[in-house]
C-alpha atoms as a PDB file:
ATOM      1  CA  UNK A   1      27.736  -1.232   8.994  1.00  0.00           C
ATOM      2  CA  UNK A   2      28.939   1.426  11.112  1.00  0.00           C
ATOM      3  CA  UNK A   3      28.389  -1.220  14.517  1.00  0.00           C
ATOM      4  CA  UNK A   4      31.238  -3.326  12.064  1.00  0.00           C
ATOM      5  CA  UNK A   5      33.539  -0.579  11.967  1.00  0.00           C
ATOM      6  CA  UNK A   6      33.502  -0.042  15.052  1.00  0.00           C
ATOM      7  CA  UNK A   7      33.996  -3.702  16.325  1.00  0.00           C
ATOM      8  CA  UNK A   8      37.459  -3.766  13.983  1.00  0.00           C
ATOM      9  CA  UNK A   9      38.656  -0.762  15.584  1.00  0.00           C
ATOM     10  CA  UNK A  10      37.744  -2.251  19.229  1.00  0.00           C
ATOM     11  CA  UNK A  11      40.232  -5.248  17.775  1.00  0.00           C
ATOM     12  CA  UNK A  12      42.576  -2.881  16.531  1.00  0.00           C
ATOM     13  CA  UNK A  13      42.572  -1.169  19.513  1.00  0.00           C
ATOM     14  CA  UNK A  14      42.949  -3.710  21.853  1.00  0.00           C
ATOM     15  CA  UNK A  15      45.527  -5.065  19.142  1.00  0.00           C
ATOM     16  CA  UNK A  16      47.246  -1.844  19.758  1.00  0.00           C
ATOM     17  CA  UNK A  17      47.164  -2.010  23.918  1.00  0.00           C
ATOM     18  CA  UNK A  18      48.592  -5.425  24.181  1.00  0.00           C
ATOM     19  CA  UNK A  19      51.468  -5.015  21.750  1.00  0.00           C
ATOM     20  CA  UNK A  20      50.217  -7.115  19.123  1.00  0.00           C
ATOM     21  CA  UNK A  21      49.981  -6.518  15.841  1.00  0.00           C
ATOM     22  CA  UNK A  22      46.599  -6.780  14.148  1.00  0.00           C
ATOM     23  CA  UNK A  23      47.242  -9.715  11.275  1.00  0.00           C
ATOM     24  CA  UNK A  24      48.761 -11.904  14.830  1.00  0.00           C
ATOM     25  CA  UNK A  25      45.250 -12.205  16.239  1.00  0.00           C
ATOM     26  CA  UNK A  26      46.097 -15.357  17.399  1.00  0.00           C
ATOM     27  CA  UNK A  27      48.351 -14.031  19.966  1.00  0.00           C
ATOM     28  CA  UNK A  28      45.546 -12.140  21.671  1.00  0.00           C
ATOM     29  CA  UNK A  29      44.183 -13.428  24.526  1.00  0.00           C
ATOM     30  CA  UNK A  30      41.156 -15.657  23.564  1.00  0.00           C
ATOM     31  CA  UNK A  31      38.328 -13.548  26.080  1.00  0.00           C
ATOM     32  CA  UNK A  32      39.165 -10.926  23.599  1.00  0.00           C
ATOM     33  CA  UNK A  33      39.107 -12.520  20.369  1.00  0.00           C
ATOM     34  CA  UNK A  34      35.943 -14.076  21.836  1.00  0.00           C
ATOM     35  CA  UNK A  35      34.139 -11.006  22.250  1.00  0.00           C
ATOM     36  CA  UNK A  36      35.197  -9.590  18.728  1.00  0.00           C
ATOM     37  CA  UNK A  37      33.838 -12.419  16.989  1.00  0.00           C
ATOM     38  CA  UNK A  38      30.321 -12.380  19.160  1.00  0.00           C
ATOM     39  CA  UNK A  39      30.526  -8.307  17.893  1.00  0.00           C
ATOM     40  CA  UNK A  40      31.188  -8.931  14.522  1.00  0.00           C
ATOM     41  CA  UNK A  41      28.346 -12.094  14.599  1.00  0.00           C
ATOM     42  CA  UNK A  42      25.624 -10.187  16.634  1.00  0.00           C
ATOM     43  CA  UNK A  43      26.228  -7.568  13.484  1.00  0.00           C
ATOM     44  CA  UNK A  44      25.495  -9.636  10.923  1.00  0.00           C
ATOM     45  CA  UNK A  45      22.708 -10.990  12.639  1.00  0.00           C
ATOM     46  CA  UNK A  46      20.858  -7.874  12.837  1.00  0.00           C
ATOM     47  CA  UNK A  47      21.816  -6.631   9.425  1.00  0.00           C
ATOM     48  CA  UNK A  48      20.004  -9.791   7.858  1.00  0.00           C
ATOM     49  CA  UNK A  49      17.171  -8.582  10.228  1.00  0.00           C
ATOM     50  CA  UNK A  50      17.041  -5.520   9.166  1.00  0.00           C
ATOM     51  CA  UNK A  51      17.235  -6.948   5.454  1.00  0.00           C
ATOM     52  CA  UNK A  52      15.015  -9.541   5.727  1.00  0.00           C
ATOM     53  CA  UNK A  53      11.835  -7.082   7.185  1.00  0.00           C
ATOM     54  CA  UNK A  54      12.445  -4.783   4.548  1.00  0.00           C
ATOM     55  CA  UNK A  55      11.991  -7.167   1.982  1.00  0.00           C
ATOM     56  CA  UNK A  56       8.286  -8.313   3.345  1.00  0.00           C
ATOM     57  CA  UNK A  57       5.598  -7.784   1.165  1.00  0.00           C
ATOM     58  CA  UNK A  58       2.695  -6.002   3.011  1.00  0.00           C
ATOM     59  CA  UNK A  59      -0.583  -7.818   1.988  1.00  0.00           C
ATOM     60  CA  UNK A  60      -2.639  -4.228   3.550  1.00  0.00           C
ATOM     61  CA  UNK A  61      -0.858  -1.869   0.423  1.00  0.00           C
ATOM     62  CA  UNK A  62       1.267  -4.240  -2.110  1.00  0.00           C
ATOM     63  CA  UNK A  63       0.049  -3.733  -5.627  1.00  0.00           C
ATOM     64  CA  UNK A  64      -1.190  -6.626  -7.778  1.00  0.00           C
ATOM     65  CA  UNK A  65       2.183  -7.454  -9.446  1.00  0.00           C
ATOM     66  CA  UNK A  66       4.109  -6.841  -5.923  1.00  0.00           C
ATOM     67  CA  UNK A  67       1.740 -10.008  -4.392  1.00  0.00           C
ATOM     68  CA  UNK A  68       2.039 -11.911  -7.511  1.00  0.00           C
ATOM     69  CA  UNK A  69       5.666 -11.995  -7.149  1.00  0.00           C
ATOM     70  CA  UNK A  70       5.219 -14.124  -4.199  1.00  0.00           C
ATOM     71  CA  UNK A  71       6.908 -17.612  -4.211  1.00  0.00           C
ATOM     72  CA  UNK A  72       3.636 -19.665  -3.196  1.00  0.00           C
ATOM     73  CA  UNK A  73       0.323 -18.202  -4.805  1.00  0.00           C
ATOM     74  CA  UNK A  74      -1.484 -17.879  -7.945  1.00  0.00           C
ATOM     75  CA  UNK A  75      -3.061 -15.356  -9.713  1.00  0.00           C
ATOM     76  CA  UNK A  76      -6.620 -15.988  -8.633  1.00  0.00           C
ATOM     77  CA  UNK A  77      -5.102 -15.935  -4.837  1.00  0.00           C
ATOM     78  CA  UNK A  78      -3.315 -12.656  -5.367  1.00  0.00           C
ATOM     79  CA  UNK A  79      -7.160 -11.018  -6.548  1.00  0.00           C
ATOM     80  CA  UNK A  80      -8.353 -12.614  -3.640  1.00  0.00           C
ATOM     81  CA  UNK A  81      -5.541 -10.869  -1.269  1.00  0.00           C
ATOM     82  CA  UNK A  82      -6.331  -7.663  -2.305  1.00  0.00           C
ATOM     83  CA  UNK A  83      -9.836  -7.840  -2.537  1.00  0.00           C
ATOM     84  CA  UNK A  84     -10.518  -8.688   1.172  1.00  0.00           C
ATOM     85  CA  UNK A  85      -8.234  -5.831   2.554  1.00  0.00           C
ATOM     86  CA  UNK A  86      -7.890  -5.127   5.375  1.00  0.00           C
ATOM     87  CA  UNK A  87      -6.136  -7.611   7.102  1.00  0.00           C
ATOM     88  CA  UNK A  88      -5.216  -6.592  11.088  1.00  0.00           C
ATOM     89  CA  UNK A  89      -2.996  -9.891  10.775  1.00  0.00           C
ATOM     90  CA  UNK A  90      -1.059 -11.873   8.390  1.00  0.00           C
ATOM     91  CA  UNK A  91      -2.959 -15.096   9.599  1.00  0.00           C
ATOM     92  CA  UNK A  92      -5.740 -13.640   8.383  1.00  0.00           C
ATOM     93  CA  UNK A  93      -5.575 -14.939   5.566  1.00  0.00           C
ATOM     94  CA  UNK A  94      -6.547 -18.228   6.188  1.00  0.00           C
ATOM     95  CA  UNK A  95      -9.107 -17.422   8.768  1.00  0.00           C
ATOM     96  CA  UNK A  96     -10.761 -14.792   6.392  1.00  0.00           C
ATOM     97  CA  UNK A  97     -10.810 -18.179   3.946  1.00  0.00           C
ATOM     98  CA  UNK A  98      -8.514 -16.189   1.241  1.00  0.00           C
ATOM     99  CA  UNK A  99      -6.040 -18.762   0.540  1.00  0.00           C
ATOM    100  CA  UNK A 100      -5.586 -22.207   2.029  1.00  0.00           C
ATOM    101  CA  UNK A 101      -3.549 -23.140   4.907  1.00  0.00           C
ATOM    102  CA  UNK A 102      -0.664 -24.759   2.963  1.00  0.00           C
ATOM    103  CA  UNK A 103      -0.599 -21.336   0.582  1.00  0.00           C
ATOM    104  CA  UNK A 104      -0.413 -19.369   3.729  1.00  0.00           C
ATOM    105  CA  UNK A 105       2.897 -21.645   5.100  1.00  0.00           C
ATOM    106  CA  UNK A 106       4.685 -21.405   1.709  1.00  0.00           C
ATOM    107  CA  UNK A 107       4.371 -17.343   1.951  1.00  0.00           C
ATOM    108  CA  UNK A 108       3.668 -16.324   5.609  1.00  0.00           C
ATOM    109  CA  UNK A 109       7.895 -16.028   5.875  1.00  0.00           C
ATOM    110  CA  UNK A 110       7.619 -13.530   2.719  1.00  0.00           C
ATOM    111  CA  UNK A 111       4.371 -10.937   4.434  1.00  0.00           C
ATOM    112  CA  UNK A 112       3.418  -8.622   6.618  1.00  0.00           C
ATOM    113  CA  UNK A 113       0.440  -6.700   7.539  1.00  0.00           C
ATOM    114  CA  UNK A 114       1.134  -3.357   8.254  1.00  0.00           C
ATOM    115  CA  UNK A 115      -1.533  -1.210  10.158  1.00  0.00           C
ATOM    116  CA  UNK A 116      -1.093   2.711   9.584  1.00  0.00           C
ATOM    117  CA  UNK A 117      -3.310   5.747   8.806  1.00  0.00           C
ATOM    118  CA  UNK A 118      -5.299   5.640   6.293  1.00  0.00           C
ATOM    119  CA  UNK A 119      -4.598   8.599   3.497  1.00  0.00           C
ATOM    120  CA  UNK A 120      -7.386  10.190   1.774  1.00  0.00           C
ATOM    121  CA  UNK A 121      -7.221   9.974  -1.963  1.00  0.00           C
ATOM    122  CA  UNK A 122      -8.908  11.660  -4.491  1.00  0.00           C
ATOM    123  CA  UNK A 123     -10.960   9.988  -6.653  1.00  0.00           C
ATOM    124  CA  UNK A 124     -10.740  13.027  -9.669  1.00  0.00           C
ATOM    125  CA  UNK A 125      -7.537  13.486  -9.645  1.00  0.00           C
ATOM    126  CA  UNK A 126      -5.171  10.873  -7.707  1.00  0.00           C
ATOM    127  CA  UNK A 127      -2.847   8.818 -10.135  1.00  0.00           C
ATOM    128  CA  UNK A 128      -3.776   5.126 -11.836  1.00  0.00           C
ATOM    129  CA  UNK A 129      -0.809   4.160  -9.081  1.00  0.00           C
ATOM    130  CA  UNK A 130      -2.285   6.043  -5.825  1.00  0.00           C
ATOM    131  CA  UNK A 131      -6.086   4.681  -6.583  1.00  0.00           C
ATOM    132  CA  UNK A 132      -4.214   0.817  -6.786  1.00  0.00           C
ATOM    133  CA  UNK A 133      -2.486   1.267  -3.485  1.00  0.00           C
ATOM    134  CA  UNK A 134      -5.933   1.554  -1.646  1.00  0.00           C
ATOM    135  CA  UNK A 135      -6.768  -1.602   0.271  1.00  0.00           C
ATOM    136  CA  UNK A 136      -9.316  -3.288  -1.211  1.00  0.00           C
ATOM    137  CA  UNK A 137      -8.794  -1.742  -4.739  1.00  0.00           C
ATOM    138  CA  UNK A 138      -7.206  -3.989  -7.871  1.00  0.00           C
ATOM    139  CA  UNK A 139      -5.235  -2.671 -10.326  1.00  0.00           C
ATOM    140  CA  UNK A 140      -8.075  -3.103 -12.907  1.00  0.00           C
ATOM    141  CA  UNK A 141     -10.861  -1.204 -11.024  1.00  0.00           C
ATOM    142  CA  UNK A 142      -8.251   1.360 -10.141  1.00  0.00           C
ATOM    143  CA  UNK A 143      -7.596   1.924 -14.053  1.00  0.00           C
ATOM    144  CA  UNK A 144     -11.977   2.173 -14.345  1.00  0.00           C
ATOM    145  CA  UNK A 145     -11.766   4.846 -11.306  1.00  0.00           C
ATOM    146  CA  UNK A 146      -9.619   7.125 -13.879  1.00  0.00           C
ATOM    147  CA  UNK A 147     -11.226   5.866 -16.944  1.00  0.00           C
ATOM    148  CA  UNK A 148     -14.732   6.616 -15.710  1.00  0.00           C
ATOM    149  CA  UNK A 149     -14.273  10.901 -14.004  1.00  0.00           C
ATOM    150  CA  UNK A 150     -14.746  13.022 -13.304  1.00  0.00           C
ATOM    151  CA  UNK A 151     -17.257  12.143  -9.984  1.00  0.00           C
ATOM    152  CA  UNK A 152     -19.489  14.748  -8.349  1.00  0.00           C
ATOM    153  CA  UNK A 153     -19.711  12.628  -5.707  1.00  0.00           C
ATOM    154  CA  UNK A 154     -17.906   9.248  -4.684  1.00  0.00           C
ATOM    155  CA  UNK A 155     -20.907   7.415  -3.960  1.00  0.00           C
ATOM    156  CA  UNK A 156     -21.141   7.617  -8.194  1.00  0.00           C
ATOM    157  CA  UNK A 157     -18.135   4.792  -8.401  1.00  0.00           C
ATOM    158  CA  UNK A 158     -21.413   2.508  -7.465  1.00  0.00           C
ATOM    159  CA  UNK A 159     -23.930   3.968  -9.572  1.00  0.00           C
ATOM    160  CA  UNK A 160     -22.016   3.801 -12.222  1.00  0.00           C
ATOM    161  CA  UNK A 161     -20.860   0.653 -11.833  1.00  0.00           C
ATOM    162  CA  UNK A 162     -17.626   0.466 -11.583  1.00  0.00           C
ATOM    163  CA  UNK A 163     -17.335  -0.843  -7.834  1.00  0.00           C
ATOM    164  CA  UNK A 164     -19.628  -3.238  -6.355  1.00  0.00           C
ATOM    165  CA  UNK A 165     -20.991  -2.344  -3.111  1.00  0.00           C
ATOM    166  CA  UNK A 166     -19.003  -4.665  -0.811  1.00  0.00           C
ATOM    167  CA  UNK A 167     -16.057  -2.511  -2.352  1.00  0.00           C
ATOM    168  CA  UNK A 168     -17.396   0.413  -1.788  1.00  0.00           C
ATOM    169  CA  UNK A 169     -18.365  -0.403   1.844  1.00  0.00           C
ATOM    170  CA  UNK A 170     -14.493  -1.808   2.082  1.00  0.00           C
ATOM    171  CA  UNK A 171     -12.875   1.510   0.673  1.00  0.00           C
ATOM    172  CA  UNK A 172     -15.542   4.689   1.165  1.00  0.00           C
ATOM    173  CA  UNK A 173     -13.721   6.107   4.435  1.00  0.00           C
ATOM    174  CA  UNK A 174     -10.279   6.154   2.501  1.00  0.00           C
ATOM    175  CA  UNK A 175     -11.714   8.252  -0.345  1.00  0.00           C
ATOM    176  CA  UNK A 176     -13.250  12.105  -1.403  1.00  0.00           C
ATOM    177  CA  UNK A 177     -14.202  13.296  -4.987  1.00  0.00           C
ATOM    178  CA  UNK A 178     -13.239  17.272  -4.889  1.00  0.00           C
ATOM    179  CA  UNK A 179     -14.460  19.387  -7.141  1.00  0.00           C
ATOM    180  CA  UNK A 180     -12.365  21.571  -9.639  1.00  0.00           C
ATOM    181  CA  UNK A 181     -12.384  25.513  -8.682  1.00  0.00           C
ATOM    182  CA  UNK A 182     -12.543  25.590 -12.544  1.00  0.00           C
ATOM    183  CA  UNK A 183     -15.467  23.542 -13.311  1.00  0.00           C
ATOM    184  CA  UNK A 184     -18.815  24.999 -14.537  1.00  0.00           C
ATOM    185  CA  UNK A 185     -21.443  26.011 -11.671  1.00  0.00           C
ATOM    186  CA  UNK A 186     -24.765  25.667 -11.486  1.00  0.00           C
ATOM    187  CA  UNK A 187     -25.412  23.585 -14.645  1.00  0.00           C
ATOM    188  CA  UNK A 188     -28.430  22.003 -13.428  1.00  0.00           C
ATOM    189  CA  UNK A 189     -30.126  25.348 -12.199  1.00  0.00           C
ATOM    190  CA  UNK A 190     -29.403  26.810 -15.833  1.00  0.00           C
ATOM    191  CA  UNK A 191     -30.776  24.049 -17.561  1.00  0.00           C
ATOM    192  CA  UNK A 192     -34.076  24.166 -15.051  1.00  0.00           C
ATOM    193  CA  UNK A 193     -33.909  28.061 -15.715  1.00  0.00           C
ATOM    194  CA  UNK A 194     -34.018  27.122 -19.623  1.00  0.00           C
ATOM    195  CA  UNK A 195     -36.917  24.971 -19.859  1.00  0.00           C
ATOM    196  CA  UNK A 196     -38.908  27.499 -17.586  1.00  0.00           C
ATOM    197  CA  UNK A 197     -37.975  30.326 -19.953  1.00  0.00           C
ATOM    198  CA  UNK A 198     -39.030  27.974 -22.476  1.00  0.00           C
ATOM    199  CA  UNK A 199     -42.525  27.009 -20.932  1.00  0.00           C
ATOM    200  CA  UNK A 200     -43.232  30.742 -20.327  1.00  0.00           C
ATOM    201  CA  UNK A 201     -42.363  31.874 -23.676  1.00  0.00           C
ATOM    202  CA  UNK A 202     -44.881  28.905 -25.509  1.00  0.00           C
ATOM    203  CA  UNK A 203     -47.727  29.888 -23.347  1.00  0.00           C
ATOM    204  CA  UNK A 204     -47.120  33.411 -23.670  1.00  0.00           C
ATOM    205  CA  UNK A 205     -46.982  32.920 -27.803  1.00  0.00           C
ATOM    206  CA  UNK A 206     -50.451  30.736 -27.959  1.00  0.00           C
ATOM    207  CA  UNK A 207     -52.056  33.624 -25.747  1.00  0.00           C
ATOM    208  CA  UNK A 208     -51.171  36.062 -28.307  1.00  0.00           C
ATOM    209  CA  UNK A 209     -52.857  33.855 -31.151  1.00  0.00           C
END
């Protein structure tokens, strides 16, 4: 907007140095008018640029519901999409064998596959929201992730079944499971502790009979 503003005052100005008043444009010589209108054009070319990359939907981070919004693919294609994350290019797609190549030509003007750093998340206490965004994460297994903590360790998101190991392979360097400061210590060595005390105290009671 502001490269608009200041093509109109280039017009007014040049309005202003040649006499002519700016609602007479007519009366300017055409080189000048000329070069206004490319301005004004070459703005609003950009701007729609700038518009239309915004609006891409990134197949590496887009939710679930943000893919399934997509004029083009179906719901089975979407859980595809996300499933086989990452993607280094949008063409991917097809070569990967996610969707089909007449899928991909019906979106491909509507995605993008942005490459950036990958953020650490936290398995115990990252948000239903965060845990989606992960690449290679769904909405639903992001909802078992929070269903199923805490996690002593993240490997546990396989034992437990709630990832399968392709998954995990997929998403492992992009999470951590801390450990609350709060959280009891030593629960296993108390418990080991018990059953020794326990041992030593039934032997020690049949010696005495």
């Amino acid at each position: 907007m502001n490269r608009v503003f200041f093509a109109v005052v280039g017009m007014l100005f040049f309005s202003a140095v040649l006499g002519v008043p700016p609602g007479r444009s007519a009366d300017v010589p055409s080189s000048v008018s000329q070069a206004v209108d490319k301005a004004k054009s070459e703005v609003m070319k950009t701007d729609d640029k700038d518009k239309d990359k915004k609006d891409l939907v990134d197949i590496n981070s887009a939710s679930e519901k943000e893919l399934g919004e997509l004029k083009g693919v179906d719901k089975d294609q979407v859980k595809k999409i996300i499933k086989n994350r990452p993607y280094a290019r949008k063409d991917e797609l097809v070569s990967k064998k996610v969707i089909g190549e007449k899928a991909y030509d019906r979106i491909k003007d509507q995605i993008i596959a942005k490459q950036g750093s990958k953020e650490i998340v936290d398995i115990n206490n990252a948000s239903e929201k965060e845990i989606a965004a992960i690449n290679g994460i769904s909405d639903d297994q992001a909802k078992k992730i929070v269903k199923n903590r805490p996690y002593a360790r993240k490997d546990e998101l396989v034992s437990k079944k709630i990832l399968d190991e392709r998954t995990y392979d997929k998403v492992k360097d992009q999470l951590v499971a801390k450990q609350s400061k709060d959280a009891p210590k030593a629960d296993a060595k108390t418990d080991v502790k018990s059953t020794v005390s326990g041992a030593v105290d039934s032997l020690t009671g049949k010696n005495k009979k």
